[in-house]
N, C-alpha and C. Protein backbone atom coordinates (compact mmCIF):
# COMPACT_ATOMS: atom_id res chain seq x y z
N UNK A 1 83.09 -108.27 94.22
CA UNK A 1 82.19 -108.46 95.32
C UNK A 1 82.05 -107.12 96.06
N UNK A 2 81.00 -106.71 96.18
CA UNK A 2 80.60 -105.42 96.81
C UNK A 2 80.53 -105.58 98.60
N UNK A 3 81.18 -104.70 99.07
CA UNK A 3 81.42 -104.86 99.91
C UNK A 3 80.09 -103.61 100.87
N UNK A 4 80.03 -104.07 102.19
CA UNK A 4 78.67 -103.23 102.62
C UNK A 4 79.64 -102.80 104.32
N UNK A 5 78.95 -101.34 104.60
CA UNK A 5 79.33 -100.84 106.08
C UNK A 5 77.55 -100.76 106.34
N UNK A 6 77.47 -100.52 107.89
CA UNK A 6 76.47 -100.17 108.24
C UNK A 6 76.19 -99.00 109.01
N UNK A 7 76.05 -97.83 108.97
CA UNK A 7 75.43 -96.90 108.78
C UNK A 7 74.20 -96.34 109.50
N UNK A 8 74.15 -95.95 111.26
CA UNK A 8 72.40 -96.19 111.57
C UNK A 8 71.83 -96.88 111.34
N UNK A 9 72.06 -98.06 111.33
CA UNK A 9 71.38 -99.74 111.30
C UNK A 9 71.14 -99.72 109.76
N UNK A 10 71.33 -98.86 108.62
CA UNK A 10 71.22 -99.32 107.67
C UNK A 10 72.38 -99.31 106.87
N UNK A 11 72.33 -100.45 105.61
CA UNK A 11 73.75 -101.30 104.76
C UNK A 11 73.22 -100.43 103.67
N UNK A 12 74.82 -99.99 103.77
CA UNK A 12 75.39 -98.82 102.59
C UNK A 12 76.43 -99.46 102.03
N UNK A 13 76.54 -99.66 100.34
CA UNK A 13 77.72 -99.99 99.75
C UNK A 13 79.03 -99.65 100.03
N UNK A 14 79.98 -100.21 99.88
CA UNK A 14 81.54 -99.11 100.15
C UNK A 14 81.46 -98.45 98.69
N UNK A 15 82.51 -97.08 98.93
CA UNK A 15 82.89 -96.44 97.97
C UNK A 15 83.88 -97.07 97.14
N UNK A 16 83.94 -96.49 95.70
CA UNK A 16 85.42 -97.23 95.24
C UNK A 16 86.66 -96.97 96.05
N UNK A 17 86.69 -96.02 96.75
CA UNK A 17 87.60 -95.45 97.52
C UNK A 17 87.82 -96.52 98.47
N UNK A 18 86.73 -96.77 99.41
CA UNK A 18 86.83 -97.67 100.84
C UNK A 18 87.05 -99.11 100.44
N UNK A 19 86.33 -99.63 98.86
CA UNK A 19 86.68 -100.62 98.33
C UNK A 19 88.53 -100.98 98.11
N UNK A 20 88.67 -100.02 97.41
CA UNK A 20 90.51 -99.87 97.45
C UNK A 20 91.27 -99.76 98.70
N UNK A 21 90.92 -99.14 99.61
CA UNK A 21 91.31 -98.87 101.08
C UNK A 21 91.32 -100.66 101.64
N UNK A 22 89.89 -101.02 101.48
CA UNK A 22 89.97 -102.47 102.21
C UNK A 22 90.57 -103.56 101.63
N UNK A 23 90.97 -103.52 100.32
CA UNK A 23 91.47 -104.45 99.54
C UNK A 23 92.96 -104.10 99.63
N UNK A 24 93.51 -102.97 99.74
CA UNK A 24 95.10 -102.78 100.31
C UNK A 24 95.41 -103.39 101.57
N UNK A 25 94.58 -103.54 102.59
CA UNK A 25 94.92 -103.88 103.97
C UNK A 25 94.87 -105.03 103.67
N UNK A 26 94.09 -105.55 102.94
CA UNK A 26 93.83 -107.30 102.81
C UNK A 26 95.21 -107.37 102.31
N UNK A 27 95.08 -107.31 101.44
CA UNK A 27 96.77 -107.60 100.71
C UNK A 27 98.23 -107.32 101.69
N UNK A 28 97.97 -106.31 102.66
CA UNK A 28 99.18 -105.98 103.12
C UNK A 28 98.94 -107.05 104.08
N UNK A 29 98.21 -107.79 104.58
CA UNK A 29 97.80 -109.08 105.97
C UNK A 29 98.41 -110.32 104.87
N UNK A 30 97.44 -110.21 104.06
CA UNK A 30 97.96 -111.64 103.37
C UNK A 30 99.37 -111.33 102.83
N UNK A 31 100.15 -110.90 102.56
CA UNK A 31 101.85 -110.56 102.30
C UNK A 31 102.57 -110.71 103.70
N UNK A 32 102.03 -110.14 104.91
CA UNK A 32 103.16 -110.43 105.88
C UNK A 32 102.63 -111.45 106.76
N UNK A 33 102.05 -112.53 106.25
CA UNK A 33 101.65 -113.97 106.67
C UNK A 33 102.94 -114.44 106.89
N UNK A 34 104.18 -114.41 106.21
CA UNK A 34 104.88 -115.61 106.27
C UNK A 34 106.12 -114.75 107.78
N UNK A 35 105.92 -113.27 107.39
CA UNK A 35 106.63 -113.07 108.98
C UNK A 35 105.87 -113.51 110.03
N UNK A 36 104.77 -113.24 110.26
CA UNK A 36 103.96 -113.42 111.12
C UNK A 36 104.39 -115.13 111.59
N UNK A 37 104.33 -115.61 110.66
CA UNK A 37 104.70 -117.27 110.66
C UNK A 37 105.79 -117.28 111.37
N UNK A 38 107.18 -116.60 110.97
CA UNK A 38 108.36 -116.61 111.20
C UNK A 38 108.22 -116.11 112.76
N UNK A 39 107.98 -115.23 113.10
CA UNK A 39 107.76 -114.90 114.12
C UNK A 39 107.48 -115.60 115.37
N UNK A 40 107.06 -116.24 115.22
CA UNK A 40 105.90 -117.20 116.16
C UNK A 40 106.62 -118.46 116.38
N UNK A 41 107.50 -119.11 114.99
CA UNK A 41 108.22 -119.83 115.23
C UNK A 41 109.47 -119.34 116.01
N UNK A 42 110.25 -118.50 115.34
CA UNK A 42 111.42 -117.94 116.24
C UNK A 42 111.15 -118.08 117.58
N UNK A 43 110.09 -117.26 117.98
CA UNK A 43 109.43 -117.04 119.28
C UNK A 43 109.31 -118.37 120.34
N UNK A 44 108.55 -119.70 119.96
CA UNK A 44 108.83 -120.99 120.20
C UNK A 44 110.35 -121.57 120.10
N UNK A 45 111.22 -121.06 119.19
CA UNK A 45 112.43 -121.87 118.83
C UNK A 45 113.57 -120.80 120.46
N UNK A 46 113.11 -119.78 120.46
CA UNK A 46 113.91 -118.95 121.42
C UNK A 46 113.73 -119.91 123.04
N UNK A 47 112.28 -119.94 123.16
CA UNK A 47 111.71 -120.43 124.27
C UNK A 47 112.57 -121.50 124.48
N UNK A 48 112.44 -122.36 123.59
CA UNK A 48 112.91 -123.99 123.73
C UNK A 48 114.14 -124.03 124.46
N UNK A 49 114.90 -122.83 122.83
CA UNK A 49 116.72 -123.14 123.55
C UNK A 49 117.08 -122.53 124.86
N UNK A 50 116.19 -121.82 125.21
CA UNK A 50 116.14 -121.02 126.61
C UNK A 50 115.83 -122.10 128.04
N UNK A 51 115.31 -122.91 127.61
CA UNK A 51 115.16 -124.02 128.84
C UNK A 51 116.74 -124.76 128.95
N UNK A 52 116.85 -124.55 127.94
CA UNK A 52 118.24 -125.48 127.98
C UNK A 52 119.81 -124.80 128.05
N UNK A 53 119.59 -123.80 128.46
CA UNK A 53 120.70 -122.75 128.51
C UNK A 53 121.17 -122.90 129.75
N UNK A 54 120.70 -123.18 130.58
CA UNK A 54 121.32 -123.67 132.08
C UNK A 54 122.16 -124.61 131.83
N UNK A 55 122.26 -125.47 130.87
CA UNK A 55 122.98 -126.93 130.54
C UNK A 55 124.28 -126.37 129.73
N UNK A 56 124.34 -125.13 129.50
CA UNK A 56 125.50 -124.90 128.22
C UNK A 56 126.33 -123.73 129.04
N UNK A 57 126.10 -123.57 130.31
CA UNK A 57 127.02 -122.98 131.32
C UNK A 57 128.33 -123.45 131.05
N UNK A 58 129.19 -122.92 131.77
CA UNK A 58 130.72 -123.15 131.55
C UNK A 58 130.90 -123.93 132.85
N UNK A 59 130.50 -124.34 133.89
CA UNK A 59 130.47 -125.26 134.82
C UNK A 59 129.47 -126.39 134.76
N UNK A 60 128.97 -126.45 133.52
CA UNK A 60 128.71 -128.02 133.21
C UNK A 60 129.06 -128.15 131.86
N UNK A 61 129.19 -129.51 131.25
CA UNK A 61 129.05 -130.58 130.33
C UNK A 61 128.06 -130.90 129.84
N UNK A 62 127.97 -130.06 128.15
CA UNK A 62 126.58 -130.69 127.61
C UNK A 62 127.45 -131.82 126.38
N UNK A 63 126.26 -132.75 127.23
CA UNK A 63 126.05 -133.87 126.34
C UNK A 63 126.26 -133.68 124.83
N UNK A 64 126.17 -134.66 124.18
CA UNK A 64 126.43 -134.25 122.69
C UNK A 64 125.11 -134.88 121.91
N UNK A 65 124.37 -135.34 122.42
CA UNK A 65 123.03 -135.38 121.78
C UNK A 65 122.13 -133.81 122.45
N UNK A 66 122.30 -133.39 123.54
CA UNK A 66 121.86 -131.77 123.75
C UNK A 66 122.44 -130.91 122.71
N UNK A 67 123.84 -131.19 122.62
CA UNK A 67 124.14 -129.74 121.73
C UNK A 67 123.34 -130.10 120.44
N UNK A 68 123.11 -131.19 119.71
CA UNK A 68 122.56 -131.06 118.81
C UNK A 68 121.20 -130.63 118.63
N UNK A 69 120.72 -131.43 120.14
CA UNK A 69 119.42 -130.43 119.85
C UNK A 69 119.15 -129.15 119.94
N UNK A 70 120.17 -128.74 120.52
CA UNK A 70 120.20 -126.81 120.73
C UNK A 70 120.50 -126.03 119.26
N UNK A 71 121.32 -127.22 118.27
CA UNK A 71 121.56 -126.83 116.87
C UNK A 71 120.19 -126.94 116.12
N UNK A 72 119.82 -128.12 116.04
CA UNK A 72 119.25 -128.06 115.32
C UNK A 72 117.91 -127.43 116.10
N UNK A 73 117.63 -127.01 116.76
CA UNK A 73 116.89 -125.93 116.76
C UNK A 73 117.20 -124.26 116.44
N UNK A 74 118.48 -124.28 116.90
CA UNK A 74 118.90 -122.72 116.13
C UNK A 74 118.88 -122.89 114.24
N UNK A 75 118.71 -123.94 113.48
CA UNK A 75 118.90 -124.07 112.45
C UNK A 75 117.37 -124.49 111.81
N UNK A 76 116.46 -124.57 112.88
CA UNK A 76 115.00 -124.39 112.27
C UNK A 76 114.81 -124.25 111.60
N UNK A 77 114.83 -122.30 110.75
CA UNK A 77 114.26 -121.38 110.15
C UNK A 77 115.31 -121.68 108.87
N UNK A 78 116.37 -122.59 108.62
CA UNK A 78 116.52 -122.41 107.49
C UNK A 78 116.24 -123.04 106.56
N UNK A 79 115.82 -122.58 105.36
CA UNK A 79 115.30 -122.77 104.32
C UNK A 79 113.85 -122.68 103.80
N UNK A 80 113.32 -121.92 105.13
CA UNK A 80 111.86 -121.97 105.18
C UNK A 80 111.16 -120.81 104.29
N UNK A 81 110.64 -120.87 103.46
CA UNK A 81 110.04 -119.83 102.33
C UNK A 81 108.58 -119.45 102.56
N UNK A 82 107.90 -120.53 102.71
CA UNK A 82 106.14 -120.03 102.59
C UNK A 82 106.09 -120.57 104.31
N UNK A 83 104.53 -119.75 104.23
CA UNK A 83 103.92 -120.20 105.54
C UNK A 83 103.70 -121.79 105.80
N UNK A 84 103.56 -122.59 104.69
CA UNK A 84 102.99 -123.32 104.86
C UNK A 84 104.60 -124.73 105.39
N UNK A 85 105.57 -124.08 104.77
CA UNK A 85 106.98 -124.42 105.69
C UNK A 85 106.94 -124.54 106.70
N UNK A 86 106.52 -123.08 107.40
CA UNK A 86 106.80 -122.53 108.46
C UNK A 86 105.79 -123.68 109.32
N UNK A 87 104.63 -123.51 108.79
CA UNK A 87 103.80 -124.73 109.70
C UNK A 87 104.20 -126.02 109.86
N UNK A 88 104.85 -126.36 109.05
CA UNK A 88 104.82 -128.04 108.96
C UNK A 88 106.61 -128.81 109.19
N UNK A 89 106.84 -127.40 110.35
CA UNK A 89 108.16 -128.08 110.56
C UNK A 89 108.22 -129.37 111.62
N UNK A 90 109.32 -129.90 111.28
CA UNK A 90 109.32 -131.00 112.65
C UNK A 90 110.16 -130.41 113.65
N UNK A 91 109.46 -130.45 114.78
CA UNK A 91 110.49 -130.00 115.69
C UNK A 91 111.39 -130.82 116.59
N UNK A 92 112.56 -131.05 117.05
CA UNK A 92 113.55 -131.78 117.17
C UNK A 92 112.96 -132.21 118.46
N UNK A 93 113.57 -133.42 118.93
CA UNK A 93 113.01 -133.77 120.16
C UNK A 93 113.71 -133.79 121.32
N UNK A 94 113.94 -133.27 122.67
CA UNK A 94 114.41 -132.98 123.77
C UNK A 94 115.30 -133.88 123.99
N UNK A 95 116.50 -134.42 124.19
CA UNK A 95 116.89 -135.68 125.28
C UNK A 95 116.70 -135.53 126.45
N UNK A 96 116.94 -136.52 126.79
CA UNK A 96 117.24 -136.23 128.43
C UNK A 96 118.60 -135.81 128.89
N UNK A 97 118.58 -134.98 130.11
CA UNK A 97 119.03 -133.96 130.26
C UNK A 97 120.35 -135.07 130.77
């Protein structure tokens, strides 16, 4: 598929050069999809256990349905391989505090 820039309002083919240039970047986006994924989750999974870090002080008592949810949210990311993992996790559900 020929790819087109525009040029003073007029469409000029890419070079084989700019063709190879744009098809490396594509490839290097579509390859770090699944950090990008990872990322974003970590990023949400940090947030979460961060609300609940007031509860795991040394002058209170966490519950034992909290600690699990603080586990199994630090234990998210394992085993997760493709993006499409990464999307379709379940995420654990809060107790009450």
């Amino acid at each position: 598929m020929t790819r087109y820039k525009s040029i003073n309002g007029k469409r000029i083919a890419f070079t084989a050069e700019e063709e190879a240039a744009r098809n490396a970047e594509e490839t290097a986006w579509t390859n770090g999809a699944f950090d990008r994924a990872m990322a974003d989750l970590r990023e949400k999974r940090n947030r979460l256990i961060a609300e609940t870090d007031y509860l795991a002080l040394s002058d209170q008592t966490l519950s034992s349905a909290m600690s699990t949810y603080r586990t199994n949210l630090r234990n998210i990311t394992n085993g997760l391989t493709t993006v499409d993992d990464v999307n379709n996790v379940t995420w654990p559900t809060k107790p009450s505090e």
